[in-house]
Protein backbone atom coordinates (compact mmCIF):
# COMPACT_ATOMS: atom_id res chain seq x y z
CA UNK A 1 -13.69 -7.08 13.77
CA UNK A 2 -11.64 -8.31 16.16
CA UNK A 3 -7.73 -8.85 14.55
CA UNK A 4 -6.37 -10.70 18.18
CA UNK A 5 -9.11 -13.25 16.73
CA UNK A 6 -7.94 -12.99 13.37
CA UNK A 7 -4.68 -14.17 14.92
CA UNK A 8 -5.68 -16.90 16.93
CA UNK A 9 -7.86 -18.63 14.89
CA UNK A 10 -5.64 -18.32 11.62
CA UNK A 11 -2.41 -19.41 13.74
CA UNK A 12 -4.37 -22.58 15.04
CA UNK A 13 -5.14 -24.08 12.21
CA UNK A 14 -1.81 -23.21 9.94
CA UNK A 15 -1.21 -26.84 9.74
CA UNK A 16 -4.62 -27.74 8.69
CA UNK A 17 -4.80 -24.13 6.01
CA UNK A 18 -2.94 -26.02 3.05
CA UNK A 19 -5.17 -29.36 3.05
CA UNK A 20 -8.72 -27.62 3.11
CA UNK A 21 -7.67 -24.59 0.72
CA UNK A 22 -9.86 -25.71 -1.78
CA UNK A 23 -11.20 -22.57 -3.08
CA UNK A 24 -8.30 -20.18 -1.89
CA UNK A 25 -6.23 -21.90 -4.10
CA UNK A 26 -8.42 -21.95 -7.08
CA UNK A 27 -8.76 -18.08 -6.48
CA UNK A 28 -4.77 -17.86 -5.90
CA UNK A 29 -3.89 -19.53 -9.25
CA UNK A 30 -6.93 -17.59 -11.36
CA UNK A 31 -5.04 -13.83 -9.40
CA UNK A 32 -1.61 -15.29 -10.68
CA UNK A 33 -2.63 -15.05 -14.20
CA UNK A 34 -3.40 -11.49 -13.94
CA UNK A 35 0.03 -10.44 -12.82
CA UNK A 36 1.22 -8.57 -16.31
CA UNK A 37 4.49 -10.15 -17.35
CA UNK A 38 7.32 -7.81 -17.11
CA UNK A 39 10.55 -6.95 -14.50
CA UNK A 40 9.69 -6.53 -11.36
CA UNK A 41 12.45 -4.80 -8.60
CA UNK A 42 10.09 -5.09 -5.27
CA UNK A 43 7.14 -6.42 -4.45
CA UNK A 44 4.99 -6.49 -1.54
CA UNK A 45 2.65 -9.21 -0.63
CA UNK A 46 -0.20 -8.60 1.75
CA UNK A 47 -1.29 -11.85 4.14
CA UNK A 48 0.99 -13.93 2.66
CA UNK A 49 -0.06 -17.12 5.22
CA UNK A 50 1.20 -20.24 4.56
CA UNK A 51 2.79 -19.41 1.16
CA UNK A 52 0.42 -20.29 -1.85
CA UNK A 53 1.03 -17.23 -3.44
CA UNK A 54 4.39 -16.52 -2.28
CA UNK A 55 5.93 -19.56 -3.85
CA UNK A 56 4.20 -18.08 -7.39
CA UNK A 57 5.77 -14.75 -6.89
CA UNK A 58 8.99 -16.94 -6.00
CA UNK A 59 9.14 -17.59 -10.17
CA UNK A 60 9.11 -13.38 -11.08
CA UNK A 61 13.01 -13.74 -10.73
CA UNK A 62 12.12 -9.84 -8.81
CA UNK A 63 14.79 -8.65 -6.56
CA UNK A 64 13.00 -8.73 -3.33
CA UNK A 65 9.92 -10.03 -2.07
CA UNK A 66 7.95 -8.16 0.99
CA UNK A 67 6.15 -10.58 2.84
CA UNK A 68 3.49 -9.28 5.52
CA UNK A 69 1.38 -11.05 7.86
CA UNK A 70 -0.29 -10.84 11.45
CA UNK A 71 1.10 -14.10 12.60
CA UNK A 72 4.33 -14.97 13.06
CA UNK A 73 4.23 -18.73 11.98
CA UNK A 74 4.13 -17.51 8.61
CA UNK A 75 8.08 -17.34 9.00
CA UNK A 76 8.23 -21.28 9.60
CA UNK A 77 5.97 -21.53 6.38
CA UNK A 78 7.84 -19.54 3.81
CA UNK A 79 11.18 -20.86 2.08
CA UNK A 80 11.29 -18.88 -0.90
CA UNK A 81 14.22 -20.43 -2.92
CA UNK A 82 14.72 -17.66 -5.66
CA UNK A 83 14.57 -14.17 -4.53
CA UNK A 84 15.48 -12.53 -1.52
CA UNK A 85 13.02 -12.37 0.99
CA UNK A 86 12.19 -10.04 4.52
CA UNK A 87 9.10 -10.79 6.58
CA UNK A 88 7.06 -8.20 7.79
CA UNK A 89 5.39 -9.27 10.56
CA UNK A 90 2.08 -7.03 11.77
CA UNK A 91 -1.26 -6.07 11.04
CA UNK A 92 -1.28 -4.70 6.93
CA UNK A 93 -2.72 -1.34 8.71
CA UNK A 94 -0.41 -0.92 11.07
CA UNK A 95 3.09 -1.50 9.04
CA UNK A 96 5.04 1.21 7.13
CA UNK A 97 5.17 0.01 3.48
CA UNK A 98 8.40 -0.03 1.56
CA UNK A 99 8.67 2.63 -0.96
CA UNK A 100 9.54 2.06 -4.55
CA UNK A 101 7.89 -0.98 -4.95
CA UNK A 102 6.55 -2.20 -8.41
CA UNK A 103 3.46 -4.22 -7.04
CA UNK A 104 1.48 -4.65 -4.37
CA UNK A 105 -0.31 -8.24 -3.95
CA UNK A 106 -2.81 -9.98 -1.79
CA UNK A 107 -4.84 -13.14 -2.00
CA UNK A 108 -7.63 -13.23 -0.06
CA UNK A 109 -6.44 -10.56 3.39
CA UNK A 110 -8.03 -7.22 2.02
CA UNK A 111 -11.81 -8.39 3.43
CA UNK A 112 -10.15 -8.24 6.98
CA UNK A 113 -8.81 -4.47 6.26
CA UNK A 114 -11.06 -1.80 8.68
CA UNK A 115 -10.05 1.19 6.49
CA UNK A 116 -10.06 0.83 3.14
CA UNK A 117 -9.27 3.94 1.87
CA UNK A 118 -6.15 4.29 3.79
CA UNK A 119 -4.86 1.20 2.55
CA UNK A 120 -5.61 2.06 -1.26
CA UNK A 121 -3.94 5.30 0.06
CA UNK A 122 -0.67 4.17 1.54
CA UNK A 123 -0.27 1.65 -1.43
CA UNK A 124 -0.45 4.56 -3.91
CA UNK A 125 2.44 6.41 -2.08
CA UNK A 126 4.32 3.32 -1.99
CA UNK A 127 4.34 2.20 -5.30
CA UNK A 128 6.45 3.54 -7.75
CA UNK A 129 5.30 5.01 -10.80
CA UNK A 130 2.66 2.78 -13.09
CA UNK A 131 3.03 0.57 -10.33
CA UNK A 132 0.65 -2.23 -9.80
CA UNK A 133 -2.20 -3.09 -6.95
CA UNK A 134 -3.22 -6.68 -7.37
CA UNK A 135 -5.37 -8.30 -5.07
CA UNK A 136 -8.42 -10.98 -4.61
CA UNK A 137 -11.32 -10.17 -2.22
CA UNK A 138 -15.00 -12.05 -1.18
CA UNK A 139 -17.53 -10.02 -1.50
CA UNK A 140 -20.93 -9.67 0.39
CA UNK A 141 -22.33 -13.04 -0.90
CA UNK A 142 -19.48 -15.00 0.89
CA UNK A 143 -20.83 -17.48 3.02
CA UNK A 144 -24.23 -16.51 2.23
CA UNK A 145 -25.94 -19.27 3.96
CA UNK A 146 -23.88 -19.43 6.88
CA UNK A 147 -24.61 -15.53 7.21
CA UNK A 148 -28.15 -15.73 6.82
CA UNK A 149 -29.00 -18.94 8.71
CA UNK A 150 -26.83 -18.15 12.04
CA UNK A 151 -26.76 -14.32 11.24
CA UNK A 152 -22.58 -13.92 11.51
CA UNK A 153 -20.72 -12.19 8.69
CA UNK A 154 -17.84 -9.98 7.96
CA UNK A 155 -18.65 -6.75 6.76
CA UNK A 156 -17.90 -7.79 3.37
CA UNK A 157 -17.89 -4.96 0.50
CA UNK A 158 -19.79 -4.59 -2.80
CA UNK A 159 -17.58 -4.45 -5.85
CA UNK A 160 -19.01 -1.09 -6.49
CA UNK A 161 -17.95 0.48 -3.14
CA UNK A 162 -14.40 -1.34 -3.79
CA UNK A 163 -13.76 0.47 -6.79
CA UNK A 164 -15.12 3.63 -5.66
CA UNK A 165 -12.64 3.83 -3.09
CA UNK A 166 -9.98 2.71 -5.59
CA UNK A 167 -10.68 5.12 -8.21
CA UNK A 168 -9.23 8.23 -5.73
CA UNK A 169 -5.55 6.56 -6.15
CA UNK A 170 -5.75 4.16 -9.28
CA UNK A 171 -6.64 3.59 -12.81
CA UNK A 172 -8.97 0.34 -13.01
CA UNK A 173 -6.79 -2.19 -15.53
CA UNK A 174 -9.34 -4.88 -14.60
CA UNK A 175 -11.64 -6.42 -12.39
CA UNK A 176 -14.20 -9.47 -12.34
CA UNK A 177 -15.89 -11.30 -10.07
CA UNK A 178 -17.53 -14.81 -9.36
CA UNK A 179 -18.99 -17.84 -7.39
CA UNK A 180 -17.64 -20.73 -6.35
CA UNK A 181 -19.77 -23.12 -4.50
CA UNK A 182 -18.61 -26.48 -2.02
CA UNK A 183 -20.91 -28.92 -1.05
CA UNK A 184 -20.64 -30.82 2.31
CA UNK A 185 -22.65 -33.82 3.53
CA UNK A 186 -23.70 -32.29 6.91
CA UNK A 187 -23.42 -29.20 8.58
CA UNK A 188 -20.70 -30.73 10.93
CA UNK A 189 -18.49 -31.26 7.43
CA UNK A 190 -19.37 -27.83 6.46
CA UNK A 191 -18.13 -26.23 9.50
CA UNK A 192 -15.19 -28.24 9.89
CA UNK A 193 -14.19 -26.98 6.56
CA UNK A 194 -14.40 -23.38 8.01
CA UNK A 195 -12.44 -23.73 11.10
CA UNK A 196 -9.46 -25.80 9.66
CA UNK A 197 -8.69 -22.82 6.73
CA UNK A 198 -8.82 -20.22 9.93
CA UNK A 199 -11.30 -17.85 8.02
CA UNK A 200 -14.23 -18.09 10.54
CA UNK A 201 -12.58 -15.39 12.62
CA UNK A 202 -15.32 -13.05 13.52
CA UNK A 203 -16.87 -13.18 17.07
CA UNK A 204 -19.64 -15.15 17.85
CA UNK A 205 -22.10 -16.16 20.17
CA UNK A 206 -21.52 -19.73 21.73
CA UNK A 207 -23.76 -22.07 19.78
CA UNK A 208 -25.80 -24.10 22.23
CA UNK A 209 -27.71 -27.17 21.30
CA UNK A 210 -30.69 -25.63 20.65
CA UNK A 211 -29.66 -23.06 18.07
CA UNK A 212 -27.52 -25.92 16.18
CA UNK A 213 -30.23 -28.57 16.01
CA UNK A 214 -32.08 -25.26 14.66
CA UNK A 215 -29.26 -24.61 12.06
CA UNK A 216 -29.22 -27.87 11.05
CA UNK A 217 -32.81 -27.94 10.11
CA UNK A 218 -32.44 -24.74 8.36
CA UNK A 219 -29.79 -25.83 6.67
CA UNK A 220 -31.32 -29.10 5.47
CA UNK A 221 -33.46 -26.97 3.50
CA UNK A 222 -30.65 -25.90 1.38
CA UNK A 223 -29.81 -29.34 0.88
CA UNK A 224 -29.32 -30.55 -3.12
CA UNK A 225 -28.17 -34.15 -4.79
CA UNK A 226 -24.44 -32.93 -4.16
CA UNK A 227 -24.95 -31.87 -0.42
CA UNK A 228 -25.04 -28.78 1.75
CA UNK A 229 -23.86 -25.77 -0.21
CA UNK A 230 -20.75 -23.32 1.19
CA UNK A 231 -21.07 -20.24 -0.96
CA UNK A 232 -17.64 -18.58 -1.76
CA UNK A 233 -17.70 -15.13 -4.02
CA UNK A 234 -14.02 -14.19 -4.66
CA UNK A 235 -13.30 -10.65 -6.88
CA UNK A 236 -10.08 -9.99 -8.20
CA UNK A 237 -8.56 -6.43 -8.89
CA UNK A 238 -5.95 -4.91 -10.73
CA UNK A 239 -4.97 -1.61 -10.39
CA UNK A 240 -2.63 1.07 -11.60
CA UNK A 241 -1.38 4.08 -9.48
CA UNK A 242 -2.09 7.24 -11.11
């Protein structure tokens, strides 16, 4: 995983994230509804982007929102108009988390963590006592088609090895999983889609016209009446420190 990439690709296409969001922000407004209703003093939000989440968070009345990301654009994004605010602008595994906080939240950033258990780690030791970890994640069946047809993937984890890890530092409240699937008239569409919501950002070999033409055909074979499916397979997780 390369995280300059991350960067790049996710600051070049801020202005196009919001538009073609389809399915982060069905996944943003199903993690909202887990958030237990009660005070909250300080709360840290993980990849916070272009705001979809952070304008939710906006309505806890809390006293002060974290807000972390890798790119710094994220600050021209972000007007939160109810509760004091204070970017924190760096890779999630590089930062020093606030202490005392009462949750922890991320929509859609943990997949693009390289250490796992260091990050369930440091959020334990951040979070004050019954505090909260709340997060949404895809799983190994994201993209599925794209992954198997031009053979490029994320090293996406299995539920199971996500809440193995998270069992050393939390108490599982909840956690569920599921598939959403898009359907695109061509390939072209389809990868359109990917590169205007930033989250193609793993390295990859220069596609010549050979091995397109070839993807196309392969991916003709997935075809249905509605169009080319885009397999997306969010989880959602929340979790109590110990």
């Amino acid at each position: 995983m390369d995280k300059n990439l991350i960067k790049k690709r996710f600051s070049n296409n801020f202005t196009t994230y919001n538009e073609n969001a389809v399915v982060q922000k069905t996944v943003i407004k199903n993690l909202t509804k887990l958030i237990p209703f009660k005070q909250y003093k300080n709360i840290l939000e993980i990849g916070c982007g272009t705001g979809l989440l952070s304008l939710e968070l906006d309505l806890l009345n809390a006293q002060k929102i974290f807000l972390n990301d890798i790119c710094e654009e994220v600050q021209n994004y972000i007007k939160l108009k109810n509760t004091p605010y204070e970017f924190l602008i760096e890779d999630a595994e590089k930062i020093t988390f606030p202490k005392n906080l009462d949750m922890i939240i991320s929509s859609n950033a943990i997949q693009w963590l390289e250490n796992l258990n260091e990050f369930f780690a440091q959020s334990s030791k951040a979070l004050s006592n019954d505090g909260l970890l709340i997060f949404s994640t895809f799983l190994q069946d994201n993209y599925k088609e794209i992954n198997n047809i031009f053979g490029t993937s994320l090293n996406y984890k299995t539920e199971t090895e996500i809440l193995k890890t998270a069992k050393k530092f939390f108490t599982i409240k909840s956690h569920k999983s599921e598939k959403i699937t898009l359907y695109f008239p061509t390939l072209k569409n389809l990868l359109t889609h990917i590169k205007k919501t930033g989250v193609n950002a793993i390295k990859q070999t220069k596609l010549t016209k050979t091995k397109l033409r070839f993807a196309e055909q392969e991916y003709e074979k997935l075809r249905t009446e509605k169009g080319l499916p885009l397999t997306y397979a969010p989880a959602y997780f929340v979790l109590e420190k110990i």
